[in-house]
Protein backbone atom coordinates (compact mmCIF):
# COMPACT_ATOMS: atom_id res chain seq x y z
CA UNK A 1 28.96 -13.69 -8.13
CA UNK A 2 26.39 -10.89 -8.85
CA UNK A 3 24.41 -9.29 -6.41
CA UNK A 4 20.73 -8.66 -7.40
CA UNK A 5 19.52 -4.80 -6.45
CA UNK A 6 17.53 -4.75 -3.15
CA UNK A 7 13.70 -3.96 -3.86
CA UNK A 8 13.20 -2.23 -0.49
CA UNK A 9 12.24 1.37 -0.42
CA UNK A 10 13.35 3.84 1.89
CA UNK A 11 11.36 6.96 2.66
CA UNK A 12 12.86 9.58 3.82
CA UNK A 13 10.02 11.81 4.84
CA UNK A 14 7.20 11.72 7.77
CA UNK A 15 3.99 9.58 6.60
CA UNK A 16 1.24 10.94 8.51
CA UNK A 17 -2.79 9.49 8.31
CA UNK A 18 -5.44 11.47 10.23
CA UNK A 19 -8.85 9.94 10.19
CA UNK A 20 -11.53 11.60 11.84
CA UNK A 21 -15.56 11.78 12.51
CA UNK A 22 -18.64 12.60 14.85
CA UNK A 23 -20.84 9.22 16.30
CA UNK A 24 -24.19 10.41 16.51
CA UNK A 25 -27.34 8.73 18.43
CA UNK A 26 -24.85 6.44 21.05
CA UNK A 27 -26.57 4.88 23.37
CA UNK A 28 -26.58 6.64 26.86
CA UNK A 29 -25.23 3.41 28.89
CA UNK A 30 -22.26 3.19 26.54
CA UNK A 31 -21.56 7.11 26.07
CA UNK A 32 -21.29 7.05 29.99
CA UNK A 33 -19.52 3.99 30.71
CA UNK A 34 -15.33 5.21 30.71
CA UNK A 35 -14.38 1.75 31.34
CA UNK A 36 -15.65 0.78 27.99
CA UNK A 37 -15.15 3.54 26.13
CA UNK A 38 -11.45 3.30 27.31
CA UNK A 39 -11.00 -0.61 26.49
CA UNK A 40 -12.71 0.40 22.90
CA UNK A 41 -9.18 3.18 22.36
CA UNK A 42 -6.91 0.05 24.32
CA UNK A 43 -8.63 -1.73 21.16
CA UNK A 44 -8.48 0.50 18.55
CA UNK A 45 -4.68 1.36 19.60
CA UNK A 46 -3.74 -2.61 18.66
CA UNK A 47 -5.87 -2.61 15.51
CA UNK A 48 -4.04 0.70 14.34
CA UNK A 49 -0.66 -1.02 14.84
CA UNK A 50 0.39 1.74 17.19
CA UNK A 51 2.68 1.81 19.93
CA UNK A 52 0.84 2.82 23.67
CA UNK A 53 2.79 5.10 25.58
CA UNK A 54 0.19 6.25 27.92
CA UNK A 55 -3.29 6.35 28.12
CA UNK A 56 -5.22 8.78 30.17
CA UNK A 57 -8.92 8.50 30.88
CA UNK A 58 -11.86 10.72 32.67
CA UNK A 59 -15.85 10.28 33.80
CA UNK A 60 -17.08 13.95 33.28
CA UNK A 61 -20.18 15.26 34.77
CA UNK A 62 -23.08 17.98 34.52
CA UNK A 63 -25.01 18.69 31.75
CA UNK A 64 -22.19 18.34 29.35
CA UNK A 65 -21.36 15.64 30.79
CA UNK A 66 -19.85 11.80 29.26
CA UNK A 67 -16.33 10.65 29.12
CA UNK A 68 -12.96 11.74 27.29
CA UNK A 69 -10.11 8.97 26.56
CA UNK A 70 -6.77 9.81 25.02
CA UNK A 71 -4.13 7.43 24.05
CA UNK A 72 -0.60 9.12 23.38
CA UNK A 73 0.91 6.93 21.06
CA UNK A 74 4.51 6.56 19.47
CA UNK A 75 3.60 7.43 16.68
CA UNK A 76 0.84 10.38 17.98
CA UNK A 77 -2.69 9.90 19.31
CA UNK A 78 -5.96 8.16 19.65
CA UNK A 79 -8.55 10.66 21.31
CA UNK A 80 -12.34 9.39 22.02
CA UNK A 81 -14.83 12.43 23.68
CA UNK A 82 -18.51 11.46 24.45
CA UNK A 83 -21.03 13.38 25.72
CA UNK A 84 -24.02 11.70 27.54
CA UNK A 85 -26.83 13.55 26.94
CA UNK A 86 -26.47 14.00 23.46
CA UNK A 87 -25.74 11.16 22.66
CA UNK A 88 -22.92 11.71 20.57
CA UNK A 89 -19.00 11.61 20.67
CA UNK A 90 -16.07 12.53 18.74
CA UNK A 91 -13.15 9.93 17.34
CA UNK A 92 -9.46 11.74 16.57
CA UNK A 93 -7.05 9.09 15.10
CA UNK A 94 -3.85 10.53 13.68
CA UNK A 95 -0.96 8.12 13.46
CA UNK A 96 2.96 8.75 11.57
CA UNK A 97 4.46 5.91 9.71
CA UNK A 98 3.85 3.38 6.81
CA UNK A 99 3.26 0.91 9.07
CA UNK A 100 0.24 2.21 11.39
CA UNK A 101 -3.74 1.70 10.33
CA UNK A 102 -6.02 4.81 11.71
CA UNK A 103 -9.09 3.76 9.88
CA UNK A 104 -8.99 0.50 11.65
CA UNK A 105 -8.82 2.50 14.91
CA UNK A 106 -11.91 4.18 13.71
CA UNK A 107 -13.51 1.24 12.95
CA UNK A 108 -12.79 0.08 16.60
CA UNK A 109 -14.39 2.52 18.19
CA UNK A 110 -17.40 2.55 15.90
CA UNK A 111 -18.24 -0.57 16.42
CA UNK A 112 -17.94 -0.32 20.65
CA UNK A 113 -19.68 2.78 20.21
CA UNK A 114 -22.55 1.26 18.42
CA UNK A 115 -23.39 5.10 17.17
CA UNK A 116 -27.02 5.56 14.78
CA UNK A 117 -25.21 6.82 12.47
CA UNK A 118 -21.24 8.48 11.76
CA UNK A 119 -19.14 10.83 9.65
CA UNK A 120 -15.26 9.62 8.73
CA UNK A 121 -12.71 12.55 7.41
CA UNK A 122 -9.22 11.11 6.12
CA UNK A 123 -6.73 14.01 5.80
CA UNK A 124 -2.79 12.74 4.47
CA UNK A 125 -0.80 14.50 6.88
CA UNK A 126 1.75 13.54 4.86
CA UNK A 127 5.34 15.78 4.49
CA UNK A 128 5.03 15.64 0.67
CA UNK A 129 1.38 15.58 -0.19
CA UNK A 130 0.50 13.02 -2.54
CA UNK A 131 -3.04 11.33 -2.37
CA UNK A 132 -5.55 14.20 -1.18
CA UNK A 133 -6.47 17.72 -2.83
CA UNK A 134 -4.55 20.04 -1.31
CA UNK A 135 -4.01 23.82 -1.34
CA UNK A 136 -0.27 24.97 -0.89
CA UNK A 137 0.56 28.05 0.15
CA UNK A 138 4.21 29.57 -0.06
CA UNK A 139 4.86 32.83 1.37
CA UNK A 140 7.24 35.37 -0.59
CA UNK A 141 7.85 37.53 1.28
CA UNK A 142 4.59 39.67 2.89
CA UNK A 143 2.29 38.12 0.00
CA UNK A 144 0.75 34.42 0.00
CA UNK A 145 0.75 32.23 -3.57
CA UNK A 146 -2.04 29.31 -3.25
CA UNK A 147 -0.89 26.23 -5.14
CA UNK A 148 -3.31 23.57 -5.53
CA UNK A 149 -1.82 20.20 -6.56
């Protein structure tokens, strides 16, 4: 009896997906609201396929005022800032593994959020670069050598 080779891959290496942006024109009732804006990172934790270790949550006020949310996740973070009064906030997903979904965890958010308008960033925080334009740089000894690949 033969014995067909297994088609499963294994990776050796750390697969790492940051996705990032700024929500601009929030309304004020949603910036301000931490219960919310923490159920919208509970959310976009599941839809990233991430594992919740902790999540930490605080209302802050003054003039800079609105609410910050982070989720510490097994495989890293989900972060959510607002501020109030200018109507704006900051999203921070960065997850490790094959397996996990950022950009759905920004989509989450965005869509609790209900932001005017948004910017998304992707960087691959991958070990072994593959997918993005990157710039290398390898020191020899006191002088840097930029490699783009």
């Amino acid at each position: 009896m033969s014995s067909s080779p297994s088609t499963e891959v294994s990776r050796d290496y750390i697969v790492g997906k940051h996705v990032f942006g700024s929500l601009y024109g929030i309304p004020p009732e949603i910036a301000e609201d931490e219960n919310l804006v923490r159920q919208a990172v509970l959310d976009a934790v599941k839809a990233a396929n991430a594992t919740l270790i902790e999540i930490m949550s605080w209302k802050i006020g003054g003039h800079k005022g609105g609410v910050s949310v982070i989720a510490l996740v097994n495989e890293s973070h989900i972060v959510v800032h607002t501020w109030t009064e200018y109507r704006y906030a900051t999203v921070d997903a960065y997850t490790c593994g094959e397996h996990t979904k950022p950009e759905k965890a920004f989509e989450v958010i965005v869509e609790r959020l209900k932001p005017e308008y948004y910017t998304y960033n992707y960087a691959d925080r991958t070990q072994f670069p593959a997918s993005s334009p990157v710039v290398i740089v390898r020191k020899k000894e006191s002088e840097s050598i930029a490699v783009t690949s």
